[in-house]
PDB file of N, CA and C in Angstrom:
ATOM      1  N   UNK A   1      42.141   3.734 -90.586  1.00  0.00           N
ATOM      2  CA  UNK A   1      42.301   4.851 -91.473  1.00  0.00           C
ATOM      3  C   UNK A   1      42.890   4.349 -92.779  1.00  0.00           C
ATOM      4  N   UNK A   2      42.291   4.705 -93.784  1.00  0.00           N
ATOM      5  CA  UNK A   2      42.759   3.984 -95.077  1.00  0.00           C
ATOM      6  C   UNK A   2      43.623   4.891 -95.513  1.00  0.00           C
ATOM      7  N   UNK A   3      44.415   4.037 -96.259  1.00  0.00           N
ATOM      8  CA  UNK A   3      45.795   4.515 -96.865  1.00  0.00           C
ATOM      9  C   UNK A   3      45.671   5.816 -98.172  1.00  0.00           C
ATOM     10  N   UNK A   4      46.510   6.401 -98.040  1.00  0.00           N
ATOM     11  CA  UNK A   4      46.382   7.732 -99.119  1.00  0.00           C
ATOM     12  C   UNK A   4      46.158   7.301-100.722  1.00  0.00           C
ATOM     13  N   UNK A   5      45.139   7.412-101.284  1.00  0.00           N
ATOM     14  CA  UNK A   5      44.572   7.357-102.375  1.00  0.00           C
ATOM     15  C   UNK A   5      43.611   5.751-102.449  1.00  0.00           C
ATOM     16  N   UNK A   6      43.290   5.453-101.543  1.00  0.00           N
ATOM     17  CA  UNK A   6      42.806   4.209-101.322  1.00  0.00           C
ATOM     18  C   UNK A   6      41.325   4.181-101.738  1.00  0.00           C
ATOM     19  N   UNK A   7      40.853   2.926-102.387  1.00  0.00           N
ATOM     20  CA  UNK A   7      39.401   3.364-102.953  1.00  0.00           C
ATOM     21  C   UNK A   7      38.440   2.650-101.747  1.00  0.00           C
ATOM     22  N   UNK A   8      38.917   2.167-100.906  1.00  0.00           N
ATOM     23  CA  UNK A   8      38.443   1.428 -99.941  1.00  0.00           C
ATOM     24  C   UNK A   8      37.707   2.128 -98.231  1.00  0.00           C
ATOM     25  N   UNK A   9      36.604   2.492 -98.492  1.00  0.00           N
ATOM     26  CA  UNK A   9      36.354   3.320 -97.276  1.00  0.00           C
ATOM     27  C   UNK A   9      36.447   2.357 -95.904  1.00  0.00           C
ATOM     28  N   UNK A  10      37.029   2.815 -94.806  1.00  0.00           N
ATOM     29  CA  UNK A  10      37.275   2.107 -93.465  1.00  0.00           C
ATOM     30  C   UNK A  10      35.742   2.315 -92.830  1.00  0.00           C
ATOM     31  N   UNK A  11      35.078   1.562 -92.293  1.00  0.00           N
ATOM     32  CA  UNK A  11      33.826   1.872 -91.556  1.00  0.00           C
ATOM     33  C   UNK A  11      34.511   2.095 -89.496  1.00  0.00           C
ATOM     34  N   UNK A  12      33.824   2.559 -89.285  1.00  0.00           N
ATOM     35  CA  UNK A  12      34.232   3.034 -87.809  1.00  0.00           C
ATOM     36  C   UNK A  12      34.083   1.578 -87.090  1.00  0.00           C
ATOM     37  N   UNK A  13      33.144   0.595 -87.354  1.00  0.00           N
ATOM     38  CA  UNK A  13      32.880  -0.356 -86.953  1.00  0.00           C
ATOM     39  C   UNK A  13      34.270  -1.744 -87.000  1.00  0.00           C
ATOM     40  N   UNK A  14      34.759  -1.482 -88.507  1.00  0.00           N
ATOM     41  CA  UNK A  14      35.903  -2.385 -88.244  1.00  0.00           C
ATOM     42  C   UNK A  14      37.000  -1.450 -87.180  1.00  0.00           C
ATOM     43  N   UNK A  15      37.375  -0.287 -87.410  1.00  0.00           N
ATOM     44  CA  UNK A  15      38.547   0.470 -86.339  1.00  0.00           C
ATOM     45  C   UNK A  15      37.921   0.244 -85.160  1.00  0.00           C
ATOM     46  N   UNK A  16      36.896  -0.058 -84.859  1.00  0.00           N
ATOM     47  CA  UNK A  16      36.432   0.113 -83.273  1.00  0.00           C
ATOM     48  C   UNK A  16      36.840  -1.385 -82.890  1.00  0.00           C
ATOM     49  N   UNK A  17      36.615  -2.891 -84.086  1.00  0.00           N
ATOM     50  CA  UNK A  17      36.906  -3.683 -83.636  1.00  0.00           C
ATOM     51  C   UNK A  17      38.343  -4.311 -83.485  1.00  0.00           C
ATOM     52  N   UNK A  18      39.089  -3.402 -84.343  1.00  0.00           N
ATOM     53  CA  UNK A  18      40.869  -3.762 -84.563  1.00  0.00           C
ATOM     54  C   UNK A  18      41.461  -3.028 -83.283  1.00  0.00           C
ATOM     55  N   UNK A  19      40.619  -2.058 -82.492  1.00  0.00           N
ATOM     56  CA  UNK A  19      41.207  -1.349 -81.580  1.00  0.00           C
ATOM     57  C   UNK A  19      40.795  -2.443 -80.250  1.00  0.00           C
ATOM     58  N   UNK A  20      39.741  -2.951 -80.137  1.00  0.00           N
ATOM     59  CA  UNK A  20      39.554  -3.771 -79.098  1.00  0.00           C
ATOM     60  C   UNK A  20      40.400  -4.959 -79.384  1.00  0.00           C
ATOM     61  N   UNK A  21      40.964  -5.706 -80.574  1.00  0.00           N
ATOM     62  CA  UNK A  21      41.922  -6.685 -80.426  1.00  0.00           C
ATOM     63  C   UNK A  21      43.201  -6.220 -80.587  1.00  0.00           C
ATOM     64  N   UNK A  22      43.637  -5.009 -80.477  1.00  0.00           N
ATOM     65  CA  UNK A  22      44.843  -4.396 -80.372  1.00  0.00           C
ATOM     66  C   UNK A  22      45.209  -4.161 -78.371  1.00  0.00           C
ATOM     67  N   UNK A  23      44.379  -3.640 -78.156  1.00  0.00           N
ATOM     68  CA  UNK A  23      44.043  -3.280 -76.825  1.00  0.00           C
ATOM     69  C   UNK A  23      44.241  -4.799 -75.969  1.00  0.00           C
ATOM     70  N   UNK A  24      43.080  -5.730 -76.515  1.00  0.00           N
ATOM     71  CA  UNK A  24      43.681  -7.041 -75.679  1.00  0.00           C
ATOM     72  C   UNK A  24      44.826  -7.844 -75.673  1.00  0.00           C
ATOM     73  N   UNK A  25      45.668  -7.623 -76.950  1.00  0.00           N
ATOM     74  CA  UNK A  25      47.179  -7.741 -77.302  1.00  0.00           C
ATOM     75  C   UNK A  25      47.737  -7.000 -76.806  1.00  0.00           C
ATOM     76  N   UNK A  26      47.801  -5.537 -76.642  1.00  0.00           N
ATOM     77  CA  UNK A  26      48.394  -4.873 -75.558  1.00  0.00           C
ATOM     78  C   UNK A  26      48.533  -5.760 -74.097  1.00  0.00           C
ATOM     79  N   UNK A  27      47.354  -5.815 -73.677  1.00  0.00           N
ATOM     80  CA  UNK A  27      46.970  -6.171 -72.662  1.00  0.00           C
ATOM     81  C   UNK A  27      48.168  -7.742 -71.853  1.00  0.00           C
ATOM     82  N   UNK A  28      47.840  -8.659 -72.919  1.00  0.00           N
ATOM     83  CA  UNK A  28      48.270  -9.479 -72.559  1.00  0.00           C
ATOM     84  C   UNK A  28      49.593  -9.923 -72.923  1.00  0.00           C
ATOM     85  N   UNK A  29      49.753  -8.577 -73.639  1.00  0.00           N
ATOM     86  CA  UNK A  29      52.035  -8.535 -74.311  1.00  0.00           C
ATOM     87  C   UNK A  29      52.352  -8.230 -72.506  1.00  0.00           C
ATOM     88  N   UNK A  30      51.604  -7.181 -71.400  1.00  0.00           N
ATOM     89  CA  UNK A  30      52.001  -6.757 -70.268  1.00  0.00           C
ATOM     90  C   UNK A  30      52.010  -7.690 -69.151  1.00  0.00           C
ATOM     91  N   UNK A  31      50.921  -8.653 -69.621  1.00  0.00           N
ATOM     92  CA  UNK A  31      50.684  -9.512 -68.516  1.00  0.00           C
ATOM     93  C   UNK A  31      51.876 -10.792 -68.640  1.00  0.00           C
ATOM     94  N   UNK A  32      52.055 -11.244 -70.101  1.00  0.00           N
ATOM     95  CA  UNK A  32      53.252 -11.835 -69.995  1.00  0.00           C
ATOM     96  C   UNK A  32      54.454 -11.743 -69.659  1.00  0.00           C
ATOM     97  N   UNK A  33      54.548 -10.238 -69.962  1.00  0.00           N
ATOM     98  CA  UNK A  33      56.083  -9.283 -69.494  1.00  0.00           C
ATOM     99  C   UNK A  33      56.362  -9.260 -68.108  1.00  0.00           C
ATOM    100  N   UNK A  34      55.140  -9.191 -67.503  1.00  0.00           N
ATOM    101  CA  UNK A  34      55.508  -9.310 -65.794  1.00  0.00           C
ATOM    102  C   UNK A  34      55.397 -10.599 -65.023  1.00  0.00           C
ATOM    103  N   UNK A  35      55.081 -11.335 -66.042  1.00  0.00           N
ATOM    104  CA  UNK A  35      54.731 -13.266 -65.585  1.00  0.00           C
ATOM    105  C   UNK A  35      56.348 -13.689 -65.958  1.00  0.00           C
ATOM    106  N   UNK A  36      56.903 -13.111 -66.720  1.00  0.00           N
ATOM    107  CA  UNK A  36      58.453 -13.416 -67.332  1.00  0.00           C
ATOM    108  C   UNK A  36      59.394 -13.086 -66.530  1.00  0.00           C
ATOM    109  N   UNK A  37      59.112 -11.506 -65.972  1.00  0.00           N
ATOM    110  CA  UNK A  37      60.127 -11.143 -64.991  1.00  0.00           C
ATOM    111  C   UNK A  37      59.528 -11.804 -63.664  1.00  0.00           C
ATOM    112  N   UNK A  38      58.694 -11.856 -63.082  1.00  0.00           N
ATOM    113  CA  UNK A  38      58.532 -12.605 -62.151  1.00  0.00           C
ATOM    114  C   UNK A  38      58.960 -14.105 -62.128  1.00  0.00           C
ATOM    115  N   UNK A  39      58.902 -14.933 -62.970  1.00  0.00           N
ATOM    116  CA  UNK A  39      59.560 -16.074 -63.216  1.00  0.00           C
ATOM    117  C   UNK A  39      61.238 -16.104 -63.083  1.00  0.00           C
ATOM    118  N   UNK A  40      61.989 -14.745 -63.528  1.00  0.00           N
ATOM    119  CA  UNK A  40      63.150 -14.729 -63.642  1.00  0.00           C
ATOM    120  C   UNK A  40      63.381 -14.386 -62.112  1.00  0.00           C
ATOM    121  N   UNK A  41      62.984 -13.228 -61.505  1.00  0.00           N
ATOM    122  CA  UNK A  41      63.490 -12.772 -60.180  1.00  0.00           C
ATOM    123  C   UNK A  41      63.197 -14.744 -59.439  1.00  0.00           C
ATOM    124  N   UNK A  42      62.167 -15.437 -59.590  1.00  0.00           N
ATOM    125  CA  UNK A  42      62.162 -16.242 -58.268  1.00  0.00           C
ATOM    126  C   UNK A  42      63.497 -17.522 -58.982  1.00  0.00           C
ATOM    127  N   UNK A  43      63.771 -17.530 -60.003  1.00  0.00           N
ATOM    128  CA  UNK A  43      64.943 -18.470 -60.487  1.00  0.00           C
ATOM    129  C   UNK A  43      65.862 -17.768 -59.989  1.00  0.00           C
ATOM    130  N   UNK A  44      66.545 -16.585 -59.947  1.00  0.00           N
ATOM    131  CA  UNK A  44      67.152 -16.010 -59.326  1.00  0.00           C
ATOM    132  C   UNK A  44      67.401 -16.158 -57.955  1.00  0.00           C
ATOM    133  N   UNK A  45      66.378 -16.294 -57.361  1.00  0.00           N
ATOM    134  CA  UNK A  45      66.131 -16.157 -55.679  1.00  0.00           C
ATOM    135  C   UNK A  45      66.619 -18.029 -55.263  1.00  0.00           C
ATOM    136  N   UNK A  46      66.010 -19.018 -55.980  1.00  0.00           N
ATOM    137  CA  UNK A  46      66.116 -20.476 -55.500  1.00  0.00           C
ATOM    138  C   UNK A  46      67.289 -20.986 -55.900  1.00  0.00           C
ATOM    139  N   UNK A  47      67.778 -20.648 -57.521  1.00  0.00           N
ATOM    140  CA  UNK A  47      68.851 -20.928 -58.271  1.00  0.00           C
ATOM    141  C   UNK A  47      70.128 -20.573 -58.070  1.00  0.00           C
ATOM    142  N   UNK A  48      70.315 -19.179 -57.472  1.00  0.00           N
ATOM    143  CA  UNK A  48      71.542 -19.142 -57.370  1.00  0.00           C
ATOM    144  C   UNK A  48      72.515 -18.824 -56.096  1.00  0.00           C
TER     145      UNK A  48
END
């Protein structure tokens, strides 16, 4: 969505493609988040 007074029209084609590399950054911010806490619980479990 282009910015207020912007002379630059957005085509649906780039938002459709910033949403699929937003989505796989989503994706893989979650998959690291639970690869992190899983790493921490088993240091936890052997370590201490």
């Amino acid at each position: 969505m282009a910015a207020a007074g912007s002379s630059h029209p957005v085509s649906d084609e780039l938002v459709r493609e910033h949403m699929q590399d937003w989505l796989a950054f989503t994706q893989f911010v979650k998959i690291s988040t639970v690869g992190v806490v899983g790493l921490l619980v088993l240091m936890a479990i052997f370590l201490l």
